[in-house]
Protein backbone atom coordinates (compact mmCIF):
# COMPACT_ATOMS: atom_id res chain seq x y z
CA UNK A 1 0.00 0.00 0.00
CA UNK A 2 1.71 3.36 -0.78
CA UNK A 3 2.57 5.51 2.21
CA UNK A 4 1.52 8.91 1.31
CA UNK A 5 3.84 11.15 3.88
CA UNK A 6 5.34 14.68 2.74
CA UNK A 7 7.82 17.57 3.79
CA UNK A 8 7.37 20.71 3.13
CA UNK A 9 9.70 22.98 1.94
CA UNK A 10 8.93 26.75 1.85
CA UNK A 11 11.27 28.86 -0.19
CA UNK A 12 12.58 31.57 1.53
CA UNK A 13 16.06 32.59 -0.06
CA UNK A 14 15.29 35.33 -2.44
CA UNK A 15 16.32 39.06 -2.08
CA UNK A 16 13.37 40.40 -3.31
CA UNK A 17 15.39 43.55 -5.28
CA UNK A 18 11.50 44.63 -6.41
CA UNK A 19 10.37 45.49 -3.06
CA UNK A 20 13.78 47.72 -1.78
CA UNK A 21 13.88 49.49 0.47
CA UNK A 22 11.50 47.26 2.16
CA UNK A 23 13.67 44.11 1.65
CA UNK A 24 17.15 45.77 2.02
CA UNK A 25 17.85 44.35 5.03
CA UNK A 26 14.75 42.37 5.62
CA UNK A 27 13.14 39.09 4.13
CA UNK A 28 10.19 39.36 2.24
CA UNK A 29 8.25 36.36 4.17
CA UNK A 30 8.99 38.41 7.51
CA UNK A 31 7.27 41.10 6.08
CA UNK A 32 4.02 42.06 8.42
CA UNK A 33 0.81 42.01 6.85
CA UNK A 34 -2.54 42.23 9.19
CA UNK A 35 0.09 42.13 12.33
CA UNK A 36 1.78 38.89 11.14
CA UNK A 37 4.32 38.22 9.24
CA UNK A 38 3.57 36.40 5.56
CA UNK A 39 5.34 33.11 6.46
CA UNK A 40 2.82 32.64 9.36
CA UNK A 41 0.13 32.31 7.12
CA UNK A 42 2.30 29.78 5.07
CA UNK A 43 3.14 28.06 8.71
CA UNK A 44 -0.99 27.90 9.59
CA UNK A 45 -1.48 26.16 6.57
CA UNK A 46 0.64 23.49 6.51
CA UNK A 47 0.12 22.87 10.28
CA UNK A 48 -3.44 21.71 9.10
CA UNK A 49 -1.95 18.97 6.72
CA UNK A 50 -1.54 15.49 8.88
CA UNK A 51 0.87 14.20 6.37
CA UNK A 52 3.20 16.21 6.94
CA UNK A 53 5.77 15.87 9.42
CA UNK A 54 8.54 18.88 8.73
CA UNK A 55 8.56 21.84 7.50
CA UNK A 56 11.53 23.66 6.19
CA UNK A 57 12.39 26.83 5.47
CA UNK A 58 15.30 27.84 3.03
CA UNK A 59 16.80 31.24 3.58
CA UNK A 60 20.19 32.57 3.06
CA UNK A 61 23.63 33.84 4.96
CA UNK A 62 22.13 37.24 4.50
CA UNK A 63 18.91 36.73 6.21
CA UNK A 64 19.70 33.49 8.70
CA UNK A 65 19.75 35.03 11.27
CA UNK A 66 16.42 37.40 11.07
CA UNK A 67 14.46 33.69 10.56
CA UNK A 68 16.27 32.17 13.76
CA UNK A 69 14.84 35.36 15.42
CA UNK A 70 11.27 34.33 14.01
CA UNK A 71 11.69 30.77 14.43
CA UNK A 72 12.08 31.71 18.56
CA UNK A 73 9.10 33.41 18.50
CA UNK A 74 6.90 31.03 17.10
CA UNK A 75 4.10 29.74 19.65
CA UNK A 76 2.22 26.13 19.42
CA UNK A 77 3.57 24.89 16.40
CA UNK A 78 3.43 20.72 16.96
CA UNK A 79 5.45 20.36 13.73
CA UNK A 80 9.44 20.17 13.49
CA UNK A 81 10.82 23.26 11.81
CA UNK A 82 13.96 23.58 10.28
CA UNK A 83 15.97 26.69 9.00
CA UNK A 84 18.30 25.84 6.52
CA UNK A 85 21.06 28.52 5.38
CA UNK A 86 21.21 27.68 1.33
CA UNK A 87 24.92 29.61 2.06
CA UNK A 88 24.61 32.84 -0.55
CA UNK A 89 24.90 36.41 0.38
CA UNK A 90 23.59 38.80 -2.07
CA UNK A 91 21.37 38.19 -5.56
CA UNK A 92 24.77 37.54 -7.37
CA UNK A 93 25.51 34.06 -5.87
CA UNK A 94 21.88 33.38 -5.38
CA UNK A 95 21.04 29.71 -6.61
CA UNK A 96 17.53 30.41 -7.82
CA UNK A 97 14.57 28.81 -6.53
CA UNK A 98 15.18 25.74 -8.52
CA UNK A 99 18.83 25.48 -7.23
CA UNK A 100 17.65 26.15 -3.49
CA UNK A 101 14.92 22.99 -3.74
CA UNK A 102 17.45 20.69 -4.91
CA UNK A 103 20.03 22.01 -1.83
CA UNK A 104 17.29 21.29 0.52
CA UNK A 105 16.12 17.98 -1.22
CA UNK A 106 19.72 16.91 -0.55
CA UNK A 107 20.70 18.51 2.67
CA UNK A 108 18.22 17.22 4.18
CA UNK A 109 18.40 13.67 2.46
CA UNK A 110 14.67 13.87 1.74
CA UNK A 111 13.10 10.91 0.44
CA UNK A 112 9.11 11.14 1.30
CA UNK A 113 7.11 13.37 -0.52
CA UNK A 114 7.43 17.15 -1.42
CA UNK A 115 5.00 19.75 -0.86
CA UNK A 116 7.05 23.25 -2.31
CA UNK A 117 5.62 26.57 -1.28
CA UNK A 118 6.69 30.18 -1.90
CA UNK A 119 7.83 32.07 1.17
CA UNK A 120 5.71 35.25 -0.34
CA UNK A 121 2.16 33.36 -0.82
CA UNK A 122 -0.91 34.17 0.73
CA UNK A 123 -3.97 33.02 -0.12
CA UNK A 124 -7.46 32.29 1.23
CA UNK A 125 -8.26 28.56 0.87
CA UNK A 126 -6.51 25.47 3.09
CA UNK A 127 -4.61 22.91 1.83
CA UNK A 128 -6.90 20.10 1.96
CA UNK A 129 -8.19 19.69 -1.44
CA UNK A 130 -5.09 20.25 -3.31
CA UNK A 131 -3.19 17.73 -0.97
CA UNK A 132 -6.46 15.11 -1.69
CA UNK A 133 -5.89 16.06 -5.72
CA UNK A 134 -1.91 14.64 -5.17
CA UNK A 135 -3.23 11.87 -3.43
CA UNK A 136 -5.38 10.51 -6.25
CA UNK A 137 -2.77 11.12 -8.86
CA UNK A 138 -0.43 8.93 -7.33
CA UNK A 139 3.36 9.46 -8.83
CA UNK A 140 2.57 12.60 -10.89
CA UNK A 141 3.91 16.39 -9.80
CA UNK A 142 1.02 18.71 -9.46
CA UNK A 143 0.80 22.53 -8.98
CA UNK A 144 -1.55 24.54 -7.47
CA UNK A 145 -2.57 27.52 -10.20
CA UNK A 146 -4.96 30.84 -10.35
CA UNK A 147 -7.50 32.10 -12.68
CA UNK A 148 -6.66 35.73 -12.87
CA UNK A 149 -9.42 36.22 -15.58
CA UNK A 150 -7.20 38.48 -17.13
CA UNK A 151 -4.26 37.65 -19.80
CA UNK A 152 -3.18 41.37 -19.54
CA UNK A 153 -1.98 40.55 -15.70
CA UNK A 154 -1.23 37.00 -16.67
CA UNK A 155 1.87 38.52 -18.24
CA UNK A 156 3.28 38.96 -15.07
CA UNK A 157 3.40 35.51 -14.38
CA UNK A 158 3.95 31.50 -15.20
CA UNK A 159 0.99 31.16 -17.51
CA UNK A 160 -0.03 27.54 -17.56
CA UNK A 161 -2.33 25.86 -20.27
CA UNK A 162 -4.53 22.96 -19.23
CA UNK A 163 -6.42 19.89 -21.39
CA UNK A 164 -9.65 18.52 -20.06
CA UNK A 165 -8.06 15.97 -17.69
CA UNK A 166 -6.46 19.09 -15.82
CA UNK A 167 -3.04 18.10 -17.25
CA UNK A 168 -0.58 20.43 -17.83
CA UNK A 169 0.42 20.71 -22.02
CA UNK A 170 2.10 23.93 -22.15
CA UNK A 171 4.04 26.56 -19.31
CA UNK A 172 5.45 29.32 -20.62
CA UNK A 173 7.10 31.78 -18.32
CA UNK A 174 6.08 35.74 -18.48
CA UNK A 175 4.58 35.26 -21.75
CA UNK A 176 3.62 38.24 -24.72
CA UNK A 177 0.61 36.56 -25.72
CA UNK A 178 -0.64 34.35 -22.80
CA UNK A 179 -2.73 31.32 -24.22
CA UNK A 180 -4.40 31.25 -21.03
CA UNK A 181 -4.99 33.31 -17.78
CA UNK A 182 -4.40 30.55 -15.33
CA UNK A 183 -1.20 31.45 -13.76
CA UNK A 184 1.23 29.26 -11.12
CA UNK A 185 0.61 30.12 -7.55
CA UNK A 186 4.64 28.76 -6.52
CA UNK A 187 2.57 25.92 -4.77
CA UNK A 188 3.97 22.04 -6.19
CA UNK A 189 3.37 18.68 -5.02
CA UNK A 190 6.73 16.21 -6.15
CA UNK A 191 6.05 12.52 -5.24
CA UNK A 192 9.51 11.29 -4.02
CA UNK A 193 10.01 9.08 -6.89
CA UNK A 194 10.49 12.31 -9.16
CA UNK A 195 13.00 14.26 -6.70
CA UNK A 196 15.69 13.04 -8.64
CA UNK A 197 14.41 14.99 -11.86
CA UNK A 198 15.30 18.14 -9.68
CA UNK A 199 19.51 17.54 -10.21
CA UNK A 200 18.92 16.06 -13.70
CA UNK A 201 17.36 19.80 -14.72
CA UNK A 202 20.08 21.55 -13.01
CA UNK A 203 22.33 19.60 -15.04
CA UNK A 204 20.63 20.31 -18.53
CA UNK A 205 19.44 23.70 -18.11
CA UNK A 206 22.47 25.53 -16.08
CA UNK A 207 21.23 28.74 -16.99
CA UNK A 208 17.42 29.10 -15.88
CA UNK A 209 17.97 28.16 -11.87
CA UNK A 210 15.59 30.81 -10.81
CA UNK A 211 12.19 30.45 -11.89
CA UNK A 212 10.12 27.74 -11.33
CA UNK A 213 8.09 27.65 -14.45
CA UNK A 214 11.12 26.66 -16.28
CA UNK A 215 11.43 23.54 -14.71
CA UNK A 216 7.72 22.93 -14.55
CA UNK A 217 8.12 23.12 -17.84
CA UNK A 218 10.84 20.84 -18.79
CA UNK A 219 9.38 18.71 -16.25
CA UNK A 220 6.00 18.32 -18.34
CA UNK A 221 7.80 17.22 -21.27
CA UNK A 222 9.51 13.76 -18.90
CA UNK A 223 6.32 13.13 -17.01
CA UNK A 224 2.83 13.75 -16.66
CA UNK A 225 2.04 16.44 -14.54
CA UNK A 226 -1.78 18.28 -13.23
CA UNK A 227 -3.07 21.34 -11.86
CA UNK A 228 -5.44 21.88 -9.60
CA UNK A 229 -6.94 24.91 -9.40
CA UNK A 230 -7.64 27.46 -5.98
CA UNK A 231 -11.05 29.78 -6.31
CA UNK A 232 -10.15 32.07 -3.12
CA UNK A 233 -8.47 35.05 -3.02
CA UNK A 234 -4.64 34.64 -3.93
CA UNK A 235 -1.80 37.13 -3.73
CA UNK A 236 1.74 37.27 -4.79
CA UNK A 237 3.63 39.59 -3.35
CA UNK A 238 5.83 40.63 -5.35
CA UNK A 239 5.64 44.18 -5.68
CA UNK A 240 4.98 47.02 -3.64
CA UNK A 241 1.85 48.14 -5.06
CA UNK A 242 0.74 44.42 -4.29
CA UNK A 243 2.19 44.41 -0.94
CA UNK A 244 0.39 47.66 -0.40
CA UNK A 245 -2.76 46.47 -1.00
CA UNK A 246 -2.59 43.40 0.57
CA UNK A 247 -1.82 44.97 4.00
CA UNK A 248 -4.96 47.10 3.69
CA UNK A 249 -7.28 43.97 2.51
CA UNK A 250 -5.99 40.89 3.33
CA UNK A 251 -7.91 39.17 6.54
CA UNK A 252 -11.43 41.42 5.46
CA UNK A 253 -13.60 40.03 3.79
């Protein structure tokens, strides 16, 4: 019978140059909206999901130590959290988000399940339905994606394309002409048996180690992979405008 059992890994190593001189000397998940900081929202969530049994957070020599000061702080959390220092100190040596999952997957020796979150992602719904979606499609990636109902944002984005089975046939990263206005939320399930498709990218594509969407694409093209799709507000924030707004909205209704 297969043991479903995850970690989850929330990226957290970025210097988010975008939202200076908010993030000059201060992580973008520590940043406070509605009188918590964004990873706490991230940390609620996945303290809802039994199967998981860690979570941990990547970060960098920059910004270690800010997270060790959150980490103290933290208050009735019953799952194991780990800080892990992906050993960069400013965006020049950065590895990418693609380059920091495949530190983690390895400094940690991980060899369940992967749930991969971004440390900047807040959004309305819990994790239960996507995490049932993995479990019936046993073996196959899947990433959690947005209707913004508008391909003049989608721009801004990962825009993903979809056939009627909810597979995923094309990705395209920050696209002219979106084909769609479903965008990636930085949200994937990896079953363990495809963690070792995270090296073999690195390896191929040496170049494109920071976005996601390029490996979700050249993932698609090895193996099957699915979206499932969140209704409830989402934000990425990613920009101050965003961030801006968010602070004055998020937690009304």
């Amino acid at each position: 019978m297969y043991k479903f059992k995850m970690k989850a890994l929330i990226l957290a190593a970025g210097y988010a140059t975008r939202l200076f001189p908010l993030t000059r000397e201060y992580p973008k998940p520590l940043l406070s909206v509605a009188g918590e900081p964004i990873i706490n929202y991230i940390i609620d969530k996945l303290q809802s999901v039994k199967e998981i049994d860690e979570i941990i957070v990547i970060t960098n020599s920059k910004f270690i130590l800010r997270f060790r000061e959150w980490r103290r702080g933290l208050m009735g959390n019953a799952k194991r959290i780990i800080l892990i220092d992906d050993l960069t100190k400013d965006i020049h040596d950065r590895r990418g988000a693609i380059g920091d999952m495949n530190f983690a997957v390895h400094k940690r020796r991980i060899r369940d399940d992967l749930l991969v979150i971004g440390g900047d992602n807040l959004f309305d719904e819990d994790l239960g339905d996507f995490i049932s979606f993995a479990r019936a499609k046993i073996n196959h990636p899947v990433i959690g994606v947005y209707d913004l109902k508008s391909k003049a944002e989608a721009v801004q984005y990962g825009v993903v394309k979809l056939n009627s089975h909810g597979k995923v046939v094309d990705f395209k990263e920050k696209p002219k002409k979106p084909q769609s206005t479903l965008v990636a939320m930085c949200l994937y399930y990896f079953p363990k048996e495809k963690l070792g498709l995270i090296k073999e990218y690195l390896v191929t594509k040496a170049d494109k180690h920071d976005a996601m969407g390029f490996y979700i694409d050249w993932l698609r093209k090895k193996v099957t992979v699915y979206a499932f799709a969140f209704a409830k507000r989402w934000y990425d924030i990613g920009h101050p405008k965003i961030y801006e707004g968010v602070t004055k909205s998020y937690g009304k209704v």
